[in-house]
N, C-alpha and C. Protein backbone atom coordinates (compact mmCIF):
# COMPACT_ATOMS: atom_id res chain seq x y z
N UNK A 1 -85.66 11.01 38.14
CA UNK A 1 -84.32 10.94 37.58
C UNK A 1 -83.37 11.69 38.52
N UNK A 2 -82.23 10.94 39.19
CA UNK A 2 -81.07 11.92 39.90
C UNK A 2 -80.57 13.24 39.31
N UNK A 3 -80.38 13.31 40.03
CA UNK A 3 -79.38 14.97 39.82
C UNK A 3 -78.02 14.86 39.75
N UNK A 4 -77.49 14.79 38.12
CA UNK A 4 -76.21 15.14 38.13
C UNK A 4 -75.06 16.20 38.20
N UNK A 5 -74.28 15.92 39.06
CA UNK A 5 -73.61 16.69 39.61
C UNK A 5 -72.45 16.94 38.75
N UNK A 6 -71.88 18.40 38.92
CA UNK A 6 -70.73 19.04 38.02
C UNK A 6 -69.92 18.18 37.35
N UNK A 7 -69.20 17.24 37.86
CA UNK A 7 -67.95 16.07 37.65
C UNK A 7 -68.67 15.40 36.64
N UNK A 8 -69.89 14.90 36.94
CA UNK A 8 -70.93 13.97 35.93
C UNK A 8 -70.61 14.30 34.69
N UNK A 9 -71.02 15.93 34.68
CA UNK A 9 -71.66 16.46 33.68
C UNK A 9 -70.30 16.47 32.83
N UNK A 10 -69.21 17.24 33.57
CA UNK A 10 -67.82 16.91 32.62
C UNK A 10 -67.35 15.85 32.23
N UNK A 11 -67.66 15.14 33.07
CA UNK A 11 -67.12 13.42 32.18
C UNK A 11 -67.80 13.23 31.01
N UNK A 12 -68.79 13.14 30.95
CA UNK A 12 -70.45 13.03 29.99
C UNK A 12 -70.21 13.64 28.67
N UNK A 13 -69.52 15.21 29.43
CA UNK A 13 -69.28 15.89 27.69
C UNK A 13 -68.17 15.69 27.47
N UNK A 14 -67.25 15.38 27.95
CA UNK A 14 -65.83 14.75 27.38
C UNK A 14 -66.35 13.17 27.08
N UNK A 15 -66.80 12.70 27.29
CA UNK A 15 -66.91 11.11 26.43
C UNK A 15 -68.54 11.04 25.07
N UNK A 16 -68.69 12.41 25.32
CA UNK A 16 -69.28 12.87 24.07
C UNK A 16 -68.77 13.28 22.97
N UNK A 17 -67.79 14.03 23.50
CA UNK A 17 -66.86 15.51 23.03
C UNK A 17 -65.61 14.68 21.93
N UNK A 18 -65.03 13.38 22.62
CA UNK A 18 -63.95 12.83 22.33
C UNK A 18 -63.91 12.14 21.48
N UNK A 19 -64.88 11.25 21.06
CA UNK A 19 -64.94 10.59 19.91
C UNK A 19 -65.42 11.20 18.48
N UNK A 20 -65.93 12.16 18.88
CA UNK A 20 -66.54 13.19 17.34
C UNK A 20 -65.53 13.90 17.42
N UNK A 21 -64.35 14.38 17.85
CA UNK A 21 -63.14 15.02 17.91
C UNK A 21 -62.08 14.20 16.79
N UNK A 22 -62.58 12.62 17.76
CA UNK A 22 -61.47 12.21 17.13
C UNK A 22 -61.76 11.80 15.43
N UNK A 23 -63.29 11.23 14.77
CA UNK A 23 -63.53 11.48 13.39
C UNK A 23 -63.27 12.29 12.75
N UNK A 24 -63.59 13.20 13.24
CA UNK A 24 -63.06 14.85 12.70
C UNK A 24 -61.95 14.70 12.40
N UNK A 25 -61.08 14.48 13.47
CA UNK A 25 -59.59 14.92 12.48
C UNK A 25 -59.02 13.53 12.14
N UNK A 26 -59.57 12.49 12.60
CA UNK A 26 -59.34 11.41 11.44
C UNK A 26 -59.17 11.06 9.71
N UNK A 27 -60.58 11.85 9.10
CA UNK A 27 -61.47 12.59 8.35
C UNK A 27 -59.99 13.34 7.65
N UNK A 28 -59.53 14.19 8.59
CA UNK A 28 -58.26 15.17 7.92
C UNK A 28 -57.14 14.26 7.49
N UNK A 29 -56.67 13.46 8.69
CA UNK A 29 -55.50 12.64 8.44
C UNK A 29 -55.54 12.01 7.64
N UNK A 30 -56.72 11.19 7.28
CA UNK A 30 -57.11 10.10 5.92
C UNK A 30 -56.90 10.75 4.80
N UNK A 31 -57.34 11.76 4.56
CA UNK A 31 -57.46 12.21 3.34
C UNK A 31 -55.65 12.94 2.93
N UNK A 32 -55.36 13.45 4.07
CA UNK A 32 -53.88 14.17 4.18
C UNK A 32 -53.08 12.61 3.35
N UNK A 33 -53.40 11.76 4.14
CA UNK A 33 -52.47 10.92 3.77
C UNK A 33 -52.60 10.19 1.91
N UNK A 34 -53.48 10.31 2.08
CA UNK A 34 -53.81 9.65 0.56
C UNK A 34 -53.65 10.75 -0.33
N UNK A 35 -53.41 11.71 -0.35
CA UNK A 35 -52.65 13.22 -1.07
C UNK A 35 -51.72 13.05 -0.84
N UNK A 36 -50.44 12.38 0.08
CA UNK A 36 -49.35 12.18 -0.14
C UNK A 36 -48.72 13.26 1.10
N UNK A 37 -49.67 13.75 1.65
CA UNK A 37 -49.14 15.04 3.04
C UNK A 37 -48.85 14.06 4.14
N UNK A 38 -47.85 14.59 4.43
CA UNK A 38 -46.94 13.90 5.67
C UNK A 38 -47.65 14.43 6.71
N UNK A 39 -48.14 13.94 7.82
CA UNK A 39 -49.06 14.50 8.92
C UNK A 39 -47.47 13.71 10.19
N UNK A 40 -47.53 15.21 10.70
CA UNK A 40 -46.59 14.83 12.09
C UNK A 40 -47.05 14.89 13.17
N UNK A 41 -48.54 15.01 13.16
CA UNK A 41 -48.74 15.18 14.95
C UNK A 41 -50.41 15.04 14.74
N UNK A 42 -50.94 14.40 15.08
CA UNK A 42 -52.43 13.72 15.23
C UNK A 42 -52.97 14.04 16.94
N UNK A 43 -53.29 14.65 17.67
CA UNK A 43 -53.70 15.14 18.80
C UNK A 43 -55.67 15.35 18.86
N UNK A 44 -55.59 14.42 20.06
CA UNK A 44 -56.57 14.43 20.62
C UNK A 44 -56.59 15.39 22.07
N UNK A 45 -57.02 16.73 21.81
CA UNK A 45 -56.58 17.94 23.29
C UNK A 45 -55.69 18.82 22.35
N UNK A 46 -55.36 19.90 23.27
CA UNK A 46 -54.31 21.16 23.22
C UNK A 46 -53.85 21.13 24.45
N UNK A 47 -52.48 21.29 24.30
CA UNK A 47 -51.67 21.70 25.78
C UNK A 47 -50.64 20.86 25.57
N UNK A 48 -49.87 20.69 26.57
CA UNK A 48 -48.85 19.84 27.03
C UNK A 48 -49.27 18.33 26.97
N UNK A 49 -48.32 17.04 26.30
CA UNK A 49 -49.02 15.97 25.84
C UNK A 49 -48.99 15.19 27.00
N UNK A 50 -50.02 14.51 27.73
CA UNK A 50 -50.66 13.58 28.47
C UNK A 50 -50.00 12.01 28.03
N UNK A 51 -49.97 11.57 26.94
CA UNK A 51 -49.70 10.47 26.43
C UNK A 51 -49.61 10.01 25.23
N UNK A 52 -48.58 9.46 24.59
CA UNK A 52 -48.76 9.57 23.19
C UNK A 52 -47.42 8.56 22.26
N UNK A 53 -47.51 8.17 21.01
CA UNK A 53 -46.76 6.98 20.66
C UNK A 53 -46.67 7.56 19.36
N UNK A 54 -45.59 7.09 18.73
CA UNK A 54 -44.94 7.21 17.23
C UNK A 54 -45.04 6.56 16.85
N UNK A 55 -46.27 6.59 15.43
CA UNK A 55 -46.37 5.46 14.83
C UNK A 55 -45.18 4.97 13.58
N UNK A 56 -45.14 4.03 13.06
CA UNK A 56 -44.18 3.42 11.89
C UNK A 56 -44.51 4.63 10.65
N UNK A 57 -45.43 5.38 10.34
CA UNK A 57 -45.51 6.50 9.59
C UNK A 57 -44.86 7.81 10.01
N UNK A 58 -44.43 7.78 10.71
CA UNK A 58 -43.74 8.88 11.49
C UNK A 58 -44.63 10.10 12.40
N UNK A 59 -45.96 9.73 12.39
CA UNK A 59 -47.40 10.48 12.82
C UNK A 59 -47.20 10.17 14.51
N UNK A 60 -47.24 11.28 15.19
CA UNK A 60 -47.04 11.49 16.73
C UNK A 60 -48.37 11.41 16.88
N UNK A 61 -49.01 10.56 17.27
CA UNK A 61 -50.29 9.88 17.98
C UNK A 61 -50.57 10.56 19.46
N UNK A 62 -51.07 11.45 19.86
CA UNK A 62 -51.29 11.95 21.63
C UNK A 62 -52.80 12.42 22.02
N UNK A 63 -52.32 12.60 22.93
CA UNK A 63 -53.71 12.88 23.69
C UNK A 63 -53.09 14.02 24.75
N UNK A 64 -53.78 15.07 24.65
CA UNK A 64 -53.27 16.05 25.38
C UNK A 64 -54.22 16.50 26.62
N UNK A 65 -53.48 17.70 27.62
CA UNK A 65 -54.09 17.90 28.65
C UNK A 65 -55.48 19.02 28.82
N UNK A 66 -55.74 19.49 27.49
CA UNK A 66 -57.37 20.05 27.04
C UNK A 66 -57.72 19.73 26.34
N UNK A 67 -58.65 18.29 26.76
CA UNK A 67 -59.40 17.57 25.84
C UNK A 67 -61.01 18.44 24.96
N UNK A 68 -60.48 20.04 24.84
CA UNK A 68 -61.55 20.50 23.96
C UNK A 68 -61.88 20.32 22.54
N UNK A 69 -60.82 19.63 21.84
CA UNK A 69 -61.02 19.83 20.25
C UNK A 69 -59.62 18.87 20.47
N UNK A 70 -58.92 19.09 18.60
CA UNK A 70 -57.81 18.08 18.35
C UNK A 70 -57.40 19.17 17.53
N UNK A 71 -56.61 18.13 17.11
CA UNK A 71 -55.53 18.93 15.48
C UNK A 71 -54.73 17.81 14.87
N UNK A 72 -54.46 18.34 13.31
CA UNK A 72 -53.77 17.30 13.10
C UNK A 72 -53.06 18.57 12.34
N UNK A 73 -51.54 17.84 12.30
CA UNK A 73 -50.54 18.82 11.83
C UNK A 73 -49.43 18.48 10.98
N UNK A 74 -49.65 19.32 10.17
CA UNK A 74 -48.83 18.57 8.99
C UNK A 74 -47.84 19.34 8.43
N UNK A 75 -47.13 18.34 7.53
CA UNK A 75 -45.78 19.16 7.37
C UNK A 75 -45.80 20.78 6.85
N UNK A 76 -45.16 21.25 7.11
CA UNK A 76 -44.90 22.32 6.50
C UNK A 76 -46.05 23.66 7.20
N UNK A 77 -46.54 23.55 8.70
CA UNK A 77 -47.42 24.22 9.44
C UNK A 77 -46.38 24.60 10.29
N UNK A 78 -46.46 26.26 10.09
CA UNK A 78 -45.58 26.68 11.06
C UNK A 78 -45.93 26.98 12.84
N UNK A 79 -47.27 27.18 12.76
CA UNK A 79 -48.33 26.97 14.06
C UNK A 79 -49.09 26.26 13.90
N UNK A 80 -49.80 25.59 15.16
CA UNK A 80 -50.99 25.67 15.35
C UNK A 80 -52.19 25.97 14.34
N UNK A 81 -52.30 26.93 14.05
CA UNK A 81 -52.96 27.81 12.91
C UNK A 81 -52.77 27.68 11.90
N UNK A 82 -51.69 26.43 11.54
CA UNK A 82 -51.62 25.65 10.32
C UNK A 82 -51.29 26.65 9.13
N UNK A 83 -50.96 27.89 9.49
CA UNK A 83 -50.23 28.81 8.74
C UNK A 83 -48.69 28.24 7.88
N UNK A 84 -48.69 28.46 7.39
CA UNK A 84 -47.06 27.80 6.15
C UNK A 84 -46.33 28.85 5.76
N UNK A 85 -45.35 28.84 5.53
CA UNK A 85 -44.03 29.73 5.66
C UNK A 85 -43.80 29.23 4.19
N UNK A 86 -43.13 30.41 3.42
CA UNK A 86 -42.67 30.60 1.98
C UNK A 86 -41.83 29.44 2.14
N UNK A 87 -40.96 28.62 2.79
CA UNK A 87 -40.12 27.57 2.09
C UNK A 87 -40.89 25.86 2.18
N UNK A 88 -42.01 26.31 2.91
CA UNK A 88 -42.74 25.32 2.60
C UNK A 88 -44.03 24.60 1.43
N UNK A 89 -44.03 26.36 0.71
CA UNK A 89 -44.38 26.27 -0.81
C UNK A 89 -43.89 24.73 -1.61
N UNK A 90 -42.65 24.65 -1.37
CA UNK A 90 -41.98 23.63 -2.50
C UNK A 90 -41.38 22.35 -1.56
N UNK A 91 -41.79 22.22 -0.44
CA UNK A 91 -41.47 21.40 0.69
C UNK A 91 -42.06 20.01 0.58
N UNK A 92 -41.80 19.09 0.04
CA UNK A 92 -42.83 18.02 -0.61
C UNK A 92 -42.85 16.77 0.98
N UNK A 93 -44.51 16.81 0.29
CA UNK A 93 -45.30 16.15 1.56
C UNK A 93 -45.68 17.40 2.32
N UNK A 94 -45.36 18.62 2.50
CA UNK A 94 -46.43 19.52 2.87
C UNK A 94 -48.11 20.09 2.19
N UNK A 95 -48.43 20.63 3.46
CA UNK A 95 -49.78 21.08 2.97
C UNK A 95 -50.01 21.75 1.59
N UNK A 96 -49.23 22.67 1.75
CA UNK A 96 -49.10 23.85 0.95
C UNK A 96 -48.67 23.58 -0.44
N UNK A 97 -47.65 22.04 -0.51
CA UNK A 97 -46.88 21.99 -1.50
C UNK A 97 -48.25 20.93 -2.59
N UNK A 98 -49.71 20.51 -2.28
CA UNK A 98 -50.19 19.59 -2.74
C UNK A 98 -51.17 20.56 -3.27
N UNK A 99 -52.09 19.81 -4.39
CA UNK A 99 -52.62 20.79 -5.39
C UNK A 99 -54.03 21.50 -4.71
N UNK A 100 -54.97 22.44 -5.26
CA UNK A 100 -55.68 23.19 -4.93
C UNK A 100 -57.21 21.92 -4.61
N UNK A 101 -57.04 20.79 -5.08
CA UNK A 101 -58.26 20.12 -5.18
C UNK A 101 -57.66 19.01 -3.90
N UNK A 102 -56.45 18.96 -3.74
CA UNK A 102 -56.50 18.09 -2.62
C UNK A 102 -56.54 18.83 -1.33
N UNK A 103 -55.95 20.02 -1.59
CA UNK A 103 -56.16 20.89 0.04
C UNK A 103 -57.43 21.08 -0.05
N UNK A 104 -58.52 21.47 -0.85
CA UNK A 104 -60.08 21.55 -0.50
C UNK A 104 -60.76 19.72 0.24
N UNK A 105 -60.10 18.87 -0.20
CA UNK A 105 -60.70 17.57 0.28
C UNK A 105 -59.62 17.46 1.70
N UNK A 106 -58.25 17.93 1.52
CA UNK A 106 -58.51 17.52 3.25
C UNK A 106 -59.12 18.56 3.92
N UNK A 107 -59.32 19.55 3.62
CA UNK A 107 -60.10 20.73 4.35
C UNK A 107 -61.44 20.01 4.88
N UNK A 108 -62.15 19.73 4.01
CA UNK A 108 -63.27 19.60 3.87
C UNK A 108 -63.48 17.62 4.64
N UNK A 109 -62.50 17.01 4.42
CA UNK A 109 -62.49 15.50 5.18
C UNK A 109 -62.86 16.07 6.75
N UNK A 110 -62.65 16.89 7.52
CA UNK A 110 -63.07 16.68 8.65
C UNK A 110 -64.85 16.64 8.86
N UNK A 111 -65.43 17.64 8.22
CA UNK A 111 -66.75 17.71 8.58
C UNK A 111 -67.81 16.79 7.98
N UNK A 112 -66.95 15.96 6.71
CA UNK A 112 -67.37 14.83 5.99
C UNK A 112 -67.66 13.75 7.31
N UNK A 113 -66.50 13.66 7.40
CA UNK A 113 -66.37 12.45 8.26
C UNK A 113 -67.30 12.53 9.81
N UNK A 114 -67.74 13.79 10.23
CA UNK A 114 -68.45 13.66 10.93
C UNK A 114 -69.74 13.71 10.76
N UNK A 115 -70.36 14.09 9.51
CA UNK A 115 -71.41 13.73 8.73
C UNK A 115 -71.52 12.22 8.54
N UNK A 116 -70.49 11.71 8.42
CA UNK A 116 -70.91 9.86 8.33
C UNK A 116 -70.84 9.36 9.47
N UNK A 117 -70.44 10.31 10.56
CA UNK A 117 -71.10 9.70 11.79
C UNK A 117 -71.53 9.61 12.63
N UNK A 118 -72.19 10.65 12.48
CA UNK A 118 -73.92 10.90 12.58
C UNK A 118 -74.59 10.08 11.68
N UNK A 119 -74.55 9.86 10.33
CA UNK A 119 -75.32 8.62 9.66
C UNK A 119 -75.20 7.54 10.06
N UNK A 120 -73.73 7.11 10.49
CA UNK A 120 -73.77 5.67 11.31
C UNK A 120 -74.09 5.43 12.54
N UNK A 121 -73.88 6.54 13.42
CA UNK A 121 -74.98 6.40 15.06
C UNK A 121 -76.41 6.67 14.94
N UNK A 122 -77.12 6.90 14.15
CA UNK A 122 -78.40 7.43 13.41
C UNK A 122 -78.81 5.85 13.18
N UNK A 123 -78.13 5.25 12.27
CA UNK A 123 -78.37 3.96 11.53
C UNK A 123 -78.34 3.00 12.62
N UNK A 124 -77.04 2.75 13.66
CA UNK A 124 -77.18 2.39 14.50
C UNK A 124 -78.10 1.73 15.81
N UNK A 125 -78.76 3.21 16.33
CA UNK A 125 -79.37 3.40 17.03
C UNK A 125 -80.91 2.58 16.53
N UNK A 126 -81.01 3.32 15.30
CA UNK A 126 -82.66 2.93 14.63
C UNK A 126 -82.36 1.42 14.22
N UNK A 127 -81.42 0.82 14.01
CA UNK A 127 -81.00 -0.46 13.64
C UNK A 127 -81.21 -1.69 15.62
N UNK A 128 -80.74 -0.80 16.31
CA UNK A 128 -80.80 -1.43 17.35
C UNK A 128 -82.21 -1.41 17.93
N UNK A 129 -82.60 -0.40 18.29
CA UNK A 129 -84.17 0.01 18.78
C UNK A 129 -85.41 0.30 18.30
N UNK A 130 -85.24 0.40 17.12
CA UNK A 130 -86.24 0.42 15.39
C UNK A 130 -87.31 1.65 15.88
N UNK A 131 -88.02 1.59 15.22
CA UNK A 131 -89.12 2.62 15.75
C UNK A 131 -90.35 2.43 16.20
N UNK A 132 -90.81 3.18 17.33
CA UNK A 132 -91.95 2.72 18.08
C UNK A 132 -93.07 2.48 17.32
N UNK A 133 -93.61 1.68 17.57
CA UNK A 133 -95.03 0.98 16.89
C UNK A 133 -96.20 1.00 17.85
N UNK A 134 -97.26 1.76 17.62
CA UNK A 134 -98.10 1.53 18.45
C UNK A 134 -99.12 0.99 17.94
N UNK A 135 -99.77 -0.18 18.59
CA UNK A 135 -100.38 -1.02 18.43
C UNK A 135 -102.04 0.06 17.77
N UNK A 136 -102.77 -0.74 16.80
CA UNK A 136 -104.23 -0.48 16.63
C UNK A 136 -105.24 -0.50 17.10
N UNK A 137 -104.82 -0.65 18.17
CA UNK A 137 -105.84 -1.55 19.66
C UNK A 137 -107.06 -0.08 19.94
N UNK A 138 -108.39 -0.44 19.38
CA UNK A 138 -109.65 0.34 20.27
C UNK A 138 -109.83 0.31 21.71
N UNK A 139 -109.35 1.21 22.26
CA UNK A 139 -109.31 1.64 23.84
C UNK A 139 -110.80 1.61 24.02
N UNK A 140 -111.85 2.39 23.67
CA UNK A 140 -112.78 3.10 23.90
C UNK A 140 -113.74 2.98 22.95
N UNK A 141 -115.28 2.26 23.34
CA UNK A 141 -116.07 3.14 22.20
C UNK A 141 -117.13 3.41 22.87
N UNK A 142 -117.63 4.58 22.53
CA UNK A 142 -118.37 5.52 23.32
C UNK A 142 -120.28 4.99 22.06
N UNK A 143 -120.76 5.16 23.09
CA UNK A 143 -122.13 4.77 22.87
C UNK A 143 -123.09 5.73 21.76
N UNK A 144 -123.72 5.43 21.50
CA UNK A 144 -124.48 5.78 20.52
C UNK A 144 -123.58 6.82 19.03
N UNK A 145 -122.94 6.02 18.63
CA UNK A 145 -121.34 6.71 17.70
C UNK A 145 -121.47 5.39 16.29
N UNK A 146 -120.87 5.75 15.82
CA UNK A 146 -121.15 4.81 14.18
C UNK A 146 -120.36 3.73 14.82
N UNK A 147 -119.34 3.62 15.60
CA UNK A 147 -118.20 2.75 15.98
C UNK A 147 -119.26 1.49 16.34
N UNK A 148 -120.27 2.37 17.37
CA UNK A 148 -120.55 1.24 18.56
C UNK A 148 -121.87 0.75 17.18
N UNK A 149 -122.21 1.42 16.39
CA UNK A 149 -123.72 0.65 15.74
C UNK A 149 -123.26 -0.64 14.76
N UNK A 150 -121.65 0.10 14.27
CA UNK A 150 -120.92 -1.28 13.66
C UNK A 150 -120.51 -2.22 14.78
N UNK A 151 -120.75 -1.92 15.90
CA UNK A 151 -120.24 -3.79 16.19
C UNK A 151 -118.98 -3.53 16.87
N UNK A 152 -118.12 -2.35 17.08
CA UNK A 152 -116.28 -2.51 17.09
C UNK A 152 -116.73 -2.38 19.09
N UNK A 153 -115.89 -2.93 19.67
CA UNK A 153 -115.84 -3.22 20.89
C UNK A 153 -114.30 -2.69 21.69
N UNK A 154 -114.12 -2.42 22.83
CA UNK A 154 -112.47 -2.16 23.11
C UNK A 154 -112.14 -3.31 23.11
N UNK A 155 -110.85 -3.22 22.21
CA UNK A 155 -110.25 -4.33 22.58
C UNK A 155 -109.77 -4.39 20.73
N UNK A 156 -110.52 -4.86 20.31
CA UNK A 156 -110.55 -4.92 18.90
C UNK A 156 -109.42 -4.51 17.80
């Protein structure tokens, strides 16, 4: 097997890294949205934005220049850190402003969602390549053994 080299290895874990990033906070946004939370910024990376489009929901779609993790950010987050400021208590379509059982489900939608997919690349995989079967086939039968007085031969 070659030897992969540094560049390899970073591409490899960024096209590992990027798509379970992006369920994850998919996972958040889905659930944000069906609680009625206005999500303004959906980011794939941290940093300065690389590329990115406004969707008809008003959700800033990007991809940023440290593709380590994501975020999704929603109204009424005064950082990053998704911290909320007292006037966003009563700020409707914010985080803060939706009830105690829907902030635990979008909390909790990110690691869901990457739990289902791991079940669906799991399912996938075993769906595509099934599981090894090894044949019943007698390699060997060694002489004077119950095998060889019954009759069983290699091959068999």
């Amino acid at each position: 097997m070659p030897e992969l080299d540094l560049i390899d290895l970073v591409i490899g874990f960024l096209l590992l890294i990027t798509p379970v990033v992006y369920f994850h906070e998919l996972g958040h946004y889905w659930v944000a949205r069906k609680a009625g939370v206005i999500v303004e910024v959906f980011s794939i990376g941290f940093g300065p934005e690389i590329y990115g489009w406004t969707a008809k929901s008003g959700t800033r779609w990007r991809f940023s220049a440290i593709p380590l993790g994501g975020y999704v950010k929603m109204r009424g987050d005064d950082d990053f850190a998704s911290t909320s400021s007292s006037a966003s208590q009563n700020m409707t379509g914010s985080f803060s402003n939706a009830s105690l059982a829907w902030r635990m489900a979008i909390v909790a939608a990110g690691p869901i969602a990457n739990f289902i997919l791991g079940i669906v690349l799991f399912s996938a995989v075993y769906m595509s390549f099934g599981k090894q079967v090894i044949p019943s086939v007698i390699g060997e039968v060694m002489p004077n053994t119950p095998a060889a007085s019954a009759g069983m031969m290699a091959g068999d």
